[in-house]
Protein backbone atom coordinates (compact mmCIF):
# COMPACT_ATOMS: atom_id res chain seq x y z
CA UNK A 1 92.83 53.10 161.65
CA UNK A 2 96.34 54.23 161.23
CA UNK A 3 98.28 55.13 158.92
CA UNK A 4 101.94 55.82 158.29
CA UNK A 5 102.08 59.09 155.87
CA UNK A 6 102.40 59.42 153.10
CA UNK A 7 99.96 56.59 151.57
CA UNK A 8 99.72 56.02 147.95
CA UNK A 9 97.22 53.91 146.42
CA UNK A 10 96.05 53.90 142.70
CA UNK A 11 93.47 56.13 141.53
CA UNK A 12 91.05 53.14 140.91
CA UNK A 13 91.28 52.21 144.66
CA UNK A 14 89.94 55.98 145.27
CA UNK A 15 86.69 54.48 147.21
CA UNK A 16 88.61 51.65 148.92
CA UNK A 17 89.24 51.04 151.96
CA UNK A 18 93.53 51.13 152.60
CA UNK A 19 94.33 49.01 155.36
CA UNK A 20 98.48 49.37 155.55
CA UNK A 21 99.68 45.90 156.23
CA UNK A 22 103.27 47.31 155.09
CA UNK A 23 105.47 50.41 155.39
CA UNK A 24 107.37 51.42 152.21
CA UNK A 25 108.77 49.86 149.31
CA UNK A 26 111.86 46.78 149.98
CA UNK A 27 113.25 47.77 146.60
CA UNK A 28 113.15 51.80 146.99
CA UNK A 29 115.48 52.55 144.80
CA UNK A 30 113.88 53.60 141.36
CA UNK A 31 115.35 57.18 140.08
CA UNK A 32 111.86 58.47 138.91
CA UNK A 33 110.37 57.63 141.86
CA UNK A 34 109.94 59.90 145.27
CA UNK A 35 107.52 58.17 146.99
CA UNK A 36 108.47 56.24 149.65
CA UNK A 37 112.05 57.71 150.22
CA UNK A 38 111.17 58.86 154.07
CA UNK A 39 110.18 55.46 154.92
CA UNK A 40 112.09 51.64 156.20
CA UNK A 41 110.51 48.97 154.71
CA UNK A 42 108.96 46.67 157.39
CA UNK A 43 106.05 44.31 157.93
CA UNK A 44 103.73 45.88 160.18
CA UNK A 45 103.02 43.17 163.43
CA UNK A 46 100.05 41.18 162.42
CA UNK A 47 98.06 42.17 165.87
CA UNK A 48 98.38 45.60 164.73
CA UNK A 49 96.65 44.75 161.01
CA UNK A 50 94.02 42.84 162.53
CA UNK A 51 93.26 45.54 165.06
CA UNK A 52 93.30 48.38 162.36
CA UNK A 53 90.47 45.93 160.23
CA UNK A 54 88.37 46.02 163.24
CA UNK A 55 88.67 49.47 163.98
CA UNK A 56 87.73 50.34 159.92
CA UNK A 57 84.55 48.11 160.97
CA UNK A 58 83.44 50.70 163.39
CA UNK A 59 83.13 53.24 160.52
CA UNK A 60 83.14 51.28 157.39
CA UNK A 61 80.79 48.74 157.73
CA UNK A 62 80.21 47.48 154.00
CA UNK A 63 83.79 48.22 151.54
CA UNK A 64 83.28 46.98 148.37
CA UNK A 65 86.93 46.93 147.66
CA UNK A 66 90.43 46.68 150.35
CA UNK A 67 93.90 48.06 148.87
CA UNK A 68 96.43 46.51 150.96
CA UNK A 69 99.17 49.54 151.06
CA UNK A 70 102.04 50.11 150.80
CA UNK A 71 104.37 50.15 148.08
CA UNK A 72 105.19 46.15 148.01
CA UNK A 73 102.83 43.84 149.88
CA UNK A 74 102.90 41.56 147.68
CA UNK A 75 106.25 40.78 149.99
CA UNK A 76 105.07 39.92 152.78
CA UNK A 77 105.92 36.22 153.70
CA UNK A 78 102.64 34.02 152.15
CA UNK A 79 101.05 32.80 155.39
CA UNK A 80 101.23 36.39 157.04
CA UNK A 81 99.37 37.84 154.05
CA UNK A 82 96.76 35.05 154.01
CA UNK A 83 95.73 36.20 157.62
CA UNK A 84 95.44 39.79 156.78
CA UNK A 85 92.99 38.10 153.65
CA UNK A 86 91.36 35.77 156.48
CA UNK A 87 90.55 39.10 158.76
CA UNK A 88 89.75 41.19 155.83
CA UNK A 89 87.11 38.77 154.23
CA UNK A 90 85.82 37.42 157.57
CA UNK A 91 85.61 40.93 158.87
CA UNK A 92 83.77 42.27 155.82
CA UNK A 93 82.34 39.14 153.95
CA UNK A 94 80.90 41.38 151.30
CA UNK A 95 83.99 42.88 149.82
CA UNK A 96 84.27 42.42 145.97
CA UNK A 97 87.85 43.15 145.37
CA UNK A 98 91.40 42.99 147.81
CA UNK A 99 94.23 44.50 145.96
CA UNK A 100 98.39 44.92 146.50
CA UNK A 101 101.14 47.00 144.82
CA UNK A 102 103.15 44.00 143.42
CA UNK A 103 106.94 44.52 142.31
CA UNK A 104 108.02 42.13 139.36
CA UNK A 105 111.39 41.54 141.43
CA UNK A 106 109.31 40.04 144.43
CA UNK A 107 106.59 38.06 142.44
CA UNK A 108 109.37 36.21 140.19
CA UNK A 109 110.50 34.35 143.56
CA UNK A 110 107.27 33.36 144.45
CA UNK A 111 105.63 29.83 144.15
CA UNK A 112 102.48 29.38 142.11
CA UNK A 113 101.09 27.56 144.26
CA UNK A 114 101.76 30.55 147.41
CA UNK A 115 100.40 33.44 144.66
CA UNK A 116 97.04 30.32 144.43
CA UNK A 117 96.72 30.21 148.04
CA UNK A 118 96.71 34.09 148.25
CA UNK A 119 94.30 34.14 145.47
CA UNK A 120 91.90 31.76 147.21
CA UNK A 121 92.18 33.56 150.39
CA UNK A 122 90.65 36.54 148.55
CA UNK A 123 93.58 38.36 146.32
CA UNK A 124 92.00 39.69 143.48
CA UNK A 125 94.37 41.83 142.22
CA UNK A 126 97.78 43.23 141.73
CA UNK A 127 99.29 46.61 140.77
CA UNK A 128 102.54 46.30 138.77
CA UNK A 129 104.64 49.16 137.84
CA UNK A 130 106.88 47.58 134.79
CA UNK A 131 107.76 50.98 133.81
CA UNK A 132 109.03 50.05 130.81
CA UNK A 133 109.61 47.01 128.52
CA UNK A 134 113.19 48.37 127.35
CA UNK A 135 115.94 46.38 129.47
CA UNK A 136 118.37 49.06 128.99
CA UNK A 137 115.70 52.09 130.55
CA UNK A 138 115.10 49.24 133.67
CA UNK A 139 119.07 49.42 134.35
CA UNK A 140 119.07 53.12 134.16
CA UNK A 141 116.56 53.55 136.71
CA UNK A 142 117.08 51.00 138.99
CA UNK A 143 114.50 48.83 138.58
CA UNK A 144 116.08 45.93 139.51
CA UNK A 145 114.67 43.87 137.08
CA UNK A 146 114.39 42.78 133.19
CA UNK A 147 111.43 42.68 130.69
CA UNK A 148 112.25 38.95 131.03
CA UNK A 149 111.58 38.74 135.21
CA UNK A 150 108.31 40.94 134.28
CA UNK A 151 107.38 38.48 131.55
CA UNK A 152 107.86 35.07 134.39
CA UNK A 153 105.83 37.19 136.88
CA UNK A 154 102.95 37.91 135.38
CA UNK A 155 103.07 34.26 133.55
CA UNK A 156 102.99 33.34 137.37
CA UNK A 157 100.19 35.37 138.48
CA UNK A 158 98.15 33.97 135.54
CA UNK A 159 98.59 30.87 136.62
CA UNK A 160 97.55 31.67 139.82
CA UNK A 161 94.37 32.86 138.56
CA UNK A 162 95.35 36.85 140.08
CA UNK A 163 94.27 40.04 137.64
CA UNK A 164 97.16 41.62 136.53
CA UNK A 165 96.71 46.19 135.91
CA UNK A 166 100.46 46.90 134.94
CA UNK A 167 102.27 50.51 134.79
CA UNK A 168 103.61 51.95 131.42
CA UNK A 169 105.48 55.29 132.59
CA UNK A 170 105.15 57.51 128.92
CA UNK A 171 108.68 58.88 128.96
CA UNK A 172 110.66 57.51 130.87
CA UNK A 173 113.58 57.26 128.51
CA UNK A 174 113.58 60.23 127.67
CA UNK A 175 114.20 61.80 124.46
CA UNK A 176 117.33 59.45 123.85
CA UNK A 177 115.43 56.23 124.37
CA UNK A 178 111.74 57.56 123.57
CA UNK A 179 111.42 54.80 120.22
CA UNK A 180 112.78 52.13 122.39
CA UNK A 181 110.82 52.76 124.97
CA UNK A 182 107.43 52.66 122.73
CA UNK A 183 108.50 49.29 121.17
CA UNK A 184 109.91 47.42 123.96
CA UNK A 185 107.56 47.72 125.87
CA UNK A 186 105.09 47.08 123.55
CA UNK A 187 106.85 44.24 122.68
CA UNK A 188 107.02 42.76 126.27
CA UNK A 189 103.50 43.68 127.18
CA UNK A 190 102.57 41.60 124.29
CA UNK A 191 104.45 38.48 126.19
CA UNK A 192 102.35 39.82 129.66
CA UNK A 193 99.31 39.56 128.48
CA UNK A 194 98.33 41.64 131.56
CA UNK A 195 94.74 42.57 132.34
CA UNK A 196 95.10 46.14 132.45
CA UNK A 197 97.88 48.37 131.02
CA UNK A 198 97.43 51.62 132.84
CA UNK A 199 99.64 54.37 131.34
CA UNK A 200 101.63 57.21 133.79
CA UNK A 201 103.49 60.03 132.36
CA UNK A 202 106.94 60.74 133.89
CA UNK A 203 106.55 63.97 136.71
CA UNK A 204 110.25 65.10 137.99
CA UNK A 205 109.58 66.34 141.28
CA UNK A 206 112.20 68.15 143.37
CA UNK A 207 113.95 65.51 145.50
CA UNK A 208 113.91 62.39 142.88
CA UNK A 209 117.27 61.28 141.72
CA UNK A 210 116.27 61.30 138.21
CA UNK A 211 115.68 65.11 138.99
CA UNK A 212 119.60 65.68 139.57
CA UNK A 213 119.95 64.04 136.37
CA UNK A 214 117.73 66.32 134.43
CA UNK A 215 119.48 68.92 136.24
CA UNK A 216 122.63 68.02 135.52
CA UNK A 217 121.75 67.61 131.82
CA UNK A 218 122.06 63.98 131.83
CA UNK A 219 118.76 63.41 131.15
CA UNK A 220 116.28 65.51 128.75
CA UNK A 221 112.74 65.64 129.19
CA UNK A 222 110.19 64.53 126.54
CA UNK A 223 107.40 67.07 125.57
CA UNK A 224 103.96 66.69 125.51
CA UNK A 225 103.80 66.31 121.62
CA UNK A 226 106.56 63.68 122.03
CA UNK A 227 105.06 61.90 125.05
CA UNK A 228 101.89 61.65 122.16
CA UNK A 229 104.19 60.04 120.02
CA UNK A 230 105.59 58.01 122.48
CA UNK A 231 102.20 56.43 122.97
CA UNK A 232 100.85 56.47 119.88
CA UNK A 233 103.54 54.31 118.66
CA UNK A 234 103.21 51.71 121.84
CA UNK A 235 99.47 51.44 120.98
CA UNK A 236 100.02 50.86 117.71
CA UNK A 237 102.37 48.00 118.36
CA UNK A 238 100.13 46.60 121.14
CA UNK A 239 98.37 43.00 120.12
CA UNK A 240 97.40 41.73 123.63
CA UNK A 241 93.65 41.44 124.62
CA UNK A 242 93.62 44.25 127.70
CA UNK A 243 91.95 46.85 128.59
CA UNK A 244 93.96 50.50 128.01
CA UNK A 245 93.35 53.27 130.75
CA UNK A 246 95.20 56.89 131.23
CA UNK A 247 93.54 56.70 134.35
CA UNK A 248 96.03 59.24 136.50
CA UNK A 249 96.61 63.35 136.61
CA UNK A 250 99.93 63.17 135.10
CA UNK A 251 98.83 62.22 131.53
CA UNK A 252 98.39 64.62 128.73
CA UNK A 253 95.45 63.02 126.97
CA UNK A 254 92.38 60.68 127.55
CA UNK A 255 92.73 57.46 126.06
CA UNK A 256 90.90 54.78 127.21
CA UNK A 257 90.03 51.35 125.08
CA UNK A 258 89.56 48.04 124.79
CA UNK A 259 92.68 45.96 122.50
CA UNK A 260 92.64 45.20 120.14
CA UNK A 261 88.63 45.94 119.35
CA UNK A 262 89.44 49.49 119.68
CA UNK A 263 92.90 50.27 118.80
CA UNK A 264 91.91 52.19 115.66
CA UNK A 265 89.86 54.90 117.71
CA UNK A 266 92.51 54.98 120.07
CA UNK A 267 95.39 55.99 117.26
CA UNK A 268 92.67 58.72 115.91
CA UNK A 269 91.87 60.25 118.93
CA UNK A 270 95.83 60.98 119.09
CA UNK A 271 95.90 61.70 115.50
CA UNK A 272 93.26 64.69 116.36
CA UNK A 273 95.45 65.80 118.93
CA UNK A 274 98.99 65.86 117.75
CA UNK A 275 97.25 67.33 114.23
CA UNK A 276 96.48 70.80 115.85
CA UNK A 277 100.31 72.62 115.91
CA UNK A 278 99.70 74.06 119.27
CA UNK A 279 97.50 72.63 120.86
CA UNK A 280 97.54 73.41 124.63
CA UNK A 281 96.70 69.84 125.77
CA UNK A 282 99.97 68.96 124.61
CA UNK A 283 101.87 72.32 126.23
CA UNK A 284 104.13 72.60 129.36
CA UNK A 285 102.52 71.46 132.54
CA UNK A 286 103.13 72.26 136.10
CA UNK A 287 103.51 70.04 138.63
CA UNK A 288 103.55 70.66 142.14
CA UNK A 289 102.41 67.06 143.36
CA UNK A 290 100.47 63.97 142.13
């Protein structure tokens, strides 16, 4: 196999096998985010993907679960990506689970019935960062879409029978914007009704362009008590049926449930937390990479 670095996948795809059927993100131009900045978006050649699935077969015989990197796949042109599916599922008939990043910007365009055919070709799946549900924080950092476009795409991936696991990024508007953050996207999660809301915490790493902002004192960081607060007050205001996971090295605390069945042990474990004055969960943290 290879691979274009750096690869990202999400934490949950730890034990998958990546295949890299793209290079990049199309969009590329979020402020928070570093991660593909080195990198053109392109479609790798399809002879290439097939040939990289055939060489994973040589050393991977049985995968329960593909990730389909990079940062967009979901992109690709329909018929392309159903014959990556075809040569993934015929190549490793056993495979449980074949999953994309999915930008709500690129999903919004698409058919239902094109998101259907890729979910009977074997798409299980799809990664969504929303980022936030506040259309004001979206504009800020680029994201290039509304709560609205999020709300049509994932109505449009239920329909086409895909999971959704959408990204909450705790901070992201800062201390200005912390409230709004919590509610609005609380607010359009609610309209979502995603499978999984996964929450991130915002990391300023040398290089991103909301970096220069903090810098420049444009932009002020939340703290860990706040970042608490922050999502103690979106959990609170959360009334979809999903599954909650801080599932990534970033966050500051552990909270995992099931909505709303377990919404009330989610608010007390945070409770317990923000009750101790200075308590070192909630203190600086360094970050050298995630």
């Amino acid at each position: 196999m290879r691979y274009e670095d750096p690869v990202f996948r999400p934490p949950c795809e730890a034990d998958s096998l990546i295949i890299q059927a793209t290079i990049g993100c199309p969009h590329n131009k979020c402020t928070f985010c570093g991660m593909y900045k080195g990198k053109k978006y392109r479609v790798r050649p399809l002879d290439e993907i097939r040939e990289d699935i055939r060489m994973a077969k040589l050393v991977w015989h049985r995968p329960r679960s593909v990730f389909l990197a990079d940062g967009n796949t979901i992109a690709m042109r329909a018929d392309d990506l159903v014959e990556v599916l075809d040569c993934v599922t015929s190549t490793f008939p056993l495979v449980e689970r074949i999953s994309v990043y999915g930008g709500g910007r690129f999903i919004r365009g698409r058919k239902v019935r094109d998101l259907a055919r890729l979910r009977e070709h074997g798409l299980s799946i799809v990664y969504m960062g929303l980022e936030s549900g506040d259309d004001e924080i979206l504009r800020r950092v680029g994201k290039g879409c509304t709560a609205d476009d999020y709300v049509r795409a994932a109505e449009k991936l239920r329909e086409a029978g895909i999971e959704l696991s959408t990204y909450v990024l705790a901070g992201l508007g800062g201390t200005e914007r912390t409230r709004e953050h919590a509610l609005n996207s609380a607010a359009t999660l609610n309209r979502m009704k995603p499978d999984y809301v996964r929450v991130r915490t915002l990391a300023l790493l040398p290089g991103f362009i909301m970096t220069g902002e903090l810098e420049a004192g444009t932009f002020e960081e939340c703290s860990g008590r706040q970042i608490a607060e922050e999502t103690r007050l979106l959990i609170e205001n959360l009334e979809v049926e999903t599954q909650f996971l801080s599932d990534h090295v970033s966050n500051y605390l552990p909270i995992y449930g099931r909505l709303p069945a377990e919404k009330a042990s989610m608010l007390a474990a945070i409770d317990r937390a923000l009750a101790e004055p200075d308590n070192p969960i909630l203190g600086p943290r360094v970050l050298h990479s995630l």
